[in-house]
Protein backbone atom coordinates (compact mmCIF):
# COMPACT_ATOMS: atom_id res chain seq x y z
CA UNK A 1 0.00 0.00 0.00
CA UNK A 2 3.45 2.38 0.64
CA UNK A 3 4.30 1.41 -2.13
CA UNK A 4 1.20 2.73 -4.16
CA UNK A 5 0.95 5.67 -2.68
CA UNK A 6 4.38 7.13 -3.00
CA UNK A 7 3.87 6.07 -6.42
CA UNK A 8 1.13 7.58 -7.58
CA UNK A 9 2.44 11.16 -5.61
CA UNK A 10 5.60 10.85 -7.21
CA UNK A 11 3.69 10.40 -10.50
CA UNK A 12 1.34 13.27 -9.95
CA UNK A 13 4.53 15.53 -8.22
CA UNK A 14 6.75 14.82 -11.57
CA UNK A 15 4.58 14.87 -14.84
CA UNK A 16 4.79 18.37 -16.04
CA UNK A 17 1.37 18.39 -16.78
CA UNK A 18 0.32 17.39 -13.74
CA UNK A 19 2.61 20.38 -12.31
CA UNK A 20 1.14 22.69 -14.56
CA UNK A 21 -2.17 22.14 -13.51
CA UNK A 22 -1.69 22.05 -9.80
CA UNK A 23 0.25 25.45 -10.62
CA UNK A 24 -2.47 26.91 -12.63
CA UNK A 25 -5.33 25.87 -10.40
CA UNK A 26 -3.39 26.95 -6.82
CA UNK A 27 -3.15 30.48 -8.71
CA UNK A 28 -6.84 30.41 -10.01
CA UNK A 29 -8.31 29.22 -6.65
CA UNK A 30 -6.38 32.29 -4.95
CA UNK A 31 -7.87 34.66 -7.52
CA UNK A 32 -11.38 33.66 -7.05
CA UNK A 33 -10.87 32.73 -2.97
CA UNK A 34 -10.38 36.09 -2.95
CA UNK A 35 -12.98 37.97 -4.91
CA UNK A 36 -15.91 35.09 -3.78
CA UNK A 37 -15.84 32.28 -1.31
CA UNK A 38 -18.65 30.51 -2.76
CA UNK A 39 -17.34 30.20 -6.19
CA UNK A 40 -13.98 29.42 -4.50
CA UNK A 41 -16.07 26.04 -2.47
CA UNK A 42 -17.25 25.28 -5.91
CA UNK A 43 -14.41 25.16 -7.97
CA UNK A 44 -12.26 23.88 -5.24
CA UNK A 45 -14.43 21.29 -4.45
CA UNK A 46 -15.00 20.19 -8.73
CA UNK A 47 -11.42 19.92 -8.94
CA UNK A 48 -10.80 17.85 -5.93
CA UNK A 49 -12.70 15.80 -7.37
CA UNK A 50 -11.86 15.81 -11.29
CA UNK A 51 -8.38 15.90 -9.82
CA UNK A 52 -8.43 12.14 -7.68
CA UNK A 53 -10.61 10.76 -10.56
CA UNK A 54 -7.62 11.43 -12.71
CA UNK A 55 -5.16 9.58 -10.24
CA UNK A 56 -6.93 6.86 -10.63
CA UNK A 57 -8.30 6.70 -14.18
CA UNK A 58 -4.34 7.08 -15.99
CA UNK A 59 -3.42 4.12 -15.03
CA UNK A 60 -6.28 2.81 -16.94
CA UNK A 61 -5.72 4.78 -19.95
CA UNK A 62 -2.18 4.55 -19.94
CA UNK A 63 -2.31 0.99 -19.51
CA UNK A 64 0.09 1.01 -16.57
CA UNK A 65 -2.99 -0.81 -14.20
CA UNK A 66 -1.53 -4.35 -15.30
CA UNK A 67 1.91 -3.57 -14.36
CA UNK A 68 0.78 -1.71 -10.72
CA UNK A 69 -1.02 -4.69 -9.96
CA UNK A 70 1.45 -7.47 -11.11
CA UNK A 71 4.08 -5.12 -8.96
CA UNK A 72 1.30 -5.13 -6.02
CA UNK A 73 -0.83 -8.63 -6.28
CA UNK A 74 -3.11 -7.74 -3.08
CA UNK A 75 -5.50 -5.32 -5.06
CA UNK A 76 -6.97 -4.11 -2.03
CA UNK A 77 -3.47 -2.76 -0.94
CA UNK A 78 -3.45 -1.00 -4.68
CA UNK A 79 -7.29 0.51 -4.03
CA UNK A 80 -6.32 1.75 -0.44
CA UNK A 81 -3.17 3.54 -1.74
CA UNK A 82 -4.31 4.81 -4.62
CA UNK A 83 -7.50 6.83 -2.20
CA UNK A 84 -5.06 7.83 0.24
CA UNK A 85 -2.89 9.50 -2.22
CA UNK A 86 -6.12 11.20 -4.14
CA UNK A 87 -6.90 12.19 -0.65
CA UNK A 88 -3.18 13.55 0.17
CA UNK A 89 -2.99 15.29 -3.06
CA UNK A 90 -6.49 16.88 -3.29
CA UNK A 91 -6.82 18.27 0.09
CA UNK A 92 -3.34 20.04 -0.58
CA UNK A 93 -4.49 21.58 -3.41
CA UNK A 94 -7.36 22.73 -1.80
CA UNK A 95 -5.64 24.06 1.64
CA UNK A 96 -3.22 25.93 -0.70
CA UNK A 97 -5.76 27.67 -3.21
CA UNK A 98 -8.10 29.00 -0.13
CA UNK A 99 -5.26 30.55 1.49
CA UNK A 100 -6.81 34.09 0.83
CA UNK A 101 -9.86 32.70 2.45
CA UNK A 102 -8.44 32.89 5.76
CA UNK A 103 -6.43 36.10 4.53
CA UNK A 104 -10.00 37.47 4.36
CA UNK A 105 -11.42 36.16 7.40
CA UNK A 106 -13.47 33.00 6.14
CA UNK A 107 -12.07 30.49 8.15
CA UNK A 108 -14.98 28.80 8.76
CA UNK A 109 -15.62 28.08 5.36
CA UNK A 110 -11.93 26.94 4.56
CA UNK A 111 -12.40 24.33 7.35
CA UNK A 112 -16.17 23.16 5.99
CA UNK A 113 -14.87 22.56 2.83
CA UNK A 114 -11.17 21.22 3.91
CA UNK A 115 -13.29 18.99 5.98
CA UNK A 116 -15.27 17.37 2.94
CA UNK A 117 -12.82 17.62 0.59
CA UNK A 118 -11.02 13.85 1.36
CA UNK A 119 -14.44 12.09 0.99
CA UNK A 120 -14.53 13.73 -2.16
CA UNK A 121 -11.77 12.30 -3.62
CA UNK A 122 -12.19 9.18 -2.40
CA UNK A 123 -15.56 9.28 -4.00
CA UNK A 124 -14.87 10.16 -6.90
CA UNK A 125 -11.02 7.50 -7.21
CA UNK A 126 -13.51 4.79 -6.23
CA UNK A 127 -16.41 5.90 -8.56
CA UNK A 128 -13.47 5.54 -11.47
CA UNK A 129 -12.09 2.56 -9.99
CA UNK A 130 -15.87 1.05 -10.87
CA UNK A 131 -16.21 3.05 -14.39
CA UNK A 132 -12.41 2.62 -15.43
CA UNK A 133 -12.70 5.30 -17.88
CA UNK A 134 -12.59 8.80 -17.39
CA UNK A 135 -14.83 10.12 -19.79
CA UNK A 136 -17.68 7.84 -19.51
CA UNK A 137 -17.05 8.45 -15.22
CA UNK A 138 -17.40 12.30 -15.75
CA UNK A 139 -20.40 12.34 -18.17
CA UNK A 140 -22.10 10.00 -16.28
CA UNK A 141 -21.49 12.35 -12.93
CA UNK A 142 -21.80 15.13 -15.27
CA UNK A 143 -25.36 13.93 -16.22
CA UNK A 144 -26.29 12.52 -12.69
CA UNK A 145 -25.90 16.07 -10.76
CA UNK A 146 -28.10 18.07 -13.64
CA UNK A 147 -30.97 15.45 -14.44
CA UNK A 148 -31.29 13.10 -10.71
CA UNK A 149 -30.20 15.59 -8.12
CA UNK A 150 -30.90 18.54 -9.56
CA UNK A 151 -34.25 18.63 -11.43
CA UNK A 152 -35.67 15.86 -10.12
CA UNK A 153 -34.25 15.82 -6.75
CA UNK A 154 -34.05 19.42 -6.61
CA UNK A 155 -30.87 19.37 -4.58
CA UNK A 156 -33.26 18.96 -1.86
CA UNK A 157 -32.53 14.62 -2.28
CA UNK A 158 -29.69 13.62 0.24
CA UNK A 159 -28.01 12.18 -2.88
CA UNK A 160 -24.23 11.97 -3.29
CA UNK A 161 -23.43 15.27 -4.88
CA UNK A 162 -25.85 17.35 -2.75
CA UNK A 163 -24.48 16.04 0.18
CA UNK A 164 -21.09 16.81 -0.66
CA UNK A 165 -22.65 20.51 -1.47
CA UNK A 166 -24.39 20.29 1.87
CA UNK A 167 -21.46 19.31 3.86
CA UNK A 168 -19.32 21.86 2.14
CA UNK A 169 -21.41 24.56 3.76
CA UNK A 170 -20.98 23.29 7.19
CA UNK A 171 -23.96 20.38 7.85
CA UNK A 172 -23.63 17.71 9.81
CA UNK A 173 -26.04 15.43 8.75
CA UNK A 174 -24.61 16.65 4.98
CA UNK A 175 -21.30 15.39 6.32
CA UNK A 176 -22.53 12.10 7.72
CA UNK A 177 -24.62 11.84 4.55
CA UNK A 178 -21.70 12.10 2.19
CA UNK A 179 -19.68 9.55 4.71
CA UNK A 180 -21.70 6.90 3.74
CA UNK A 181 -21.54 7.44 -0.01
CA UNK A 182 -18.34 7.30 0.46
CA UNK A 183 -17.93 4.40 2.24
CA UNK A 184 -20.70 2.82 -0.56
CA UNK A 185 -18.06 3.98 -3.65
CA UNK A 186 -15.55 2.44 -1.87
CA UNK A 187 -17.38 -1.06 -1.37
CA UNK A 188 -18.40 -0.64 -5.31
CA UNK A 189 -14.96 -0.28 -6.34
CA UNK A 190 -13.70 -3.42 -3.80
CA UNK A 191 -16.20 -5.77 -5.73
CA UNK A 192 -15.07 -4.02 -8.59
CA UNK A 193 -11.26 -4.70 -8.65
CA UNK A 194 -11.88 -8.29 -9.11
CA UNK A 195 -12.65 -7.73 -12.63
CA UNK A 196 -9.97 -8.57 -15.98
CA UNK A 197 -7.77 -5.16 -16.52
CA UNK A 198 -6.28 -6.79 -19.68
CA UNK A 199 -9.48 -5.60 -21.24
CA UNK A 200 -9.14 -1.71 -20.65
């Protein structure tokens, strides 16, 4: 499991787009932390999750999933690394792009949403761990916030995304809410991981 994770943070650490988009979105997040703290939770909180989605899903596009789990037989070990280093990496993204949050006085808010930001990620690296591909994984999320939660549930449902939203904001019962989605992505993606990856 170590193993994994300084992997996949070395990875993310030394591809130079990787770099350039931690770069760019640090920057961006300190630009709009500072004009608006709501857009800031937003766009924090969409990357965070875009951002461990992506941790996971290369290895399936890059075809490098084979050779992580040959390296690491005990796929569990590989699912439980991979989250903790989407977790690792997103929430220090995060806690660097509010910094003019708490420049300004919003503390508050930069703890709400550095609270919910690891269940996040590991939402969203386990919800990719199930899809495999990236595309289809943020269409599909893409499509379930707009059509489910939001016009028919009318972010009202305590459905995944809403929660996360809810929590964000300071809830409780949003936090506990998006806990056990959470924990539900990650049983998905344990039944999942038993599946061929010479197939991807």
């Amino acid at each position: 499991m170590f193993a994994v994770i300084r992997s996949d943070l070395h990875r993310t650490a030394t591809i130079r787009s990787s770099r350039i988009f931690l770069l760019a979105f640090v920057v961006l997040g300190l630009l709009i932390g500072w004009v608006n703290a709501d857009s800031w939770g937003l766009v924090a909180g969409m990357a965070a999750f875009g951002l461990a989605a992506m941790i996971v899903a290369q290895h399936h596009q890059h075809r490098t999933a084979v050779l992580l789990h040959l390296a690491v037989p005990r796929r569990m070990s590989v699912l439980a690394g991979q989250l903790i280093a989407a977790a690792v990496v997103t929430t220090a993204l995060v806690a660097a792009s509010g910094l003019t949050l708490l420049a300004g006085g919003e503390a508050d808010r930069y703890r709400n949403l550095l609270t919910v930001v690891p269940l996040m990620a590991v939402f969203g690296a386990a919800g990719v761990t199930v899809v495999r591909r990236s595309t289809w994984f943020f269409f599909g999320c893409a499509g379930w916030f707009v059509f489910v939660e939001g016009l028919v549930g009318r972010l009202q449902t305590p459905l995944p995304f809403t929660a996360f939203l809810s929590a964000g904001s300071g809830d409780v019962r949003g936090l506990l809410l998006a806990s056990g989605w959470t924990a539900l992505a990650v049983i998905a993606a344990g039944f999942a991981l038993g599946r061929d990856l010479t197939g991807d």
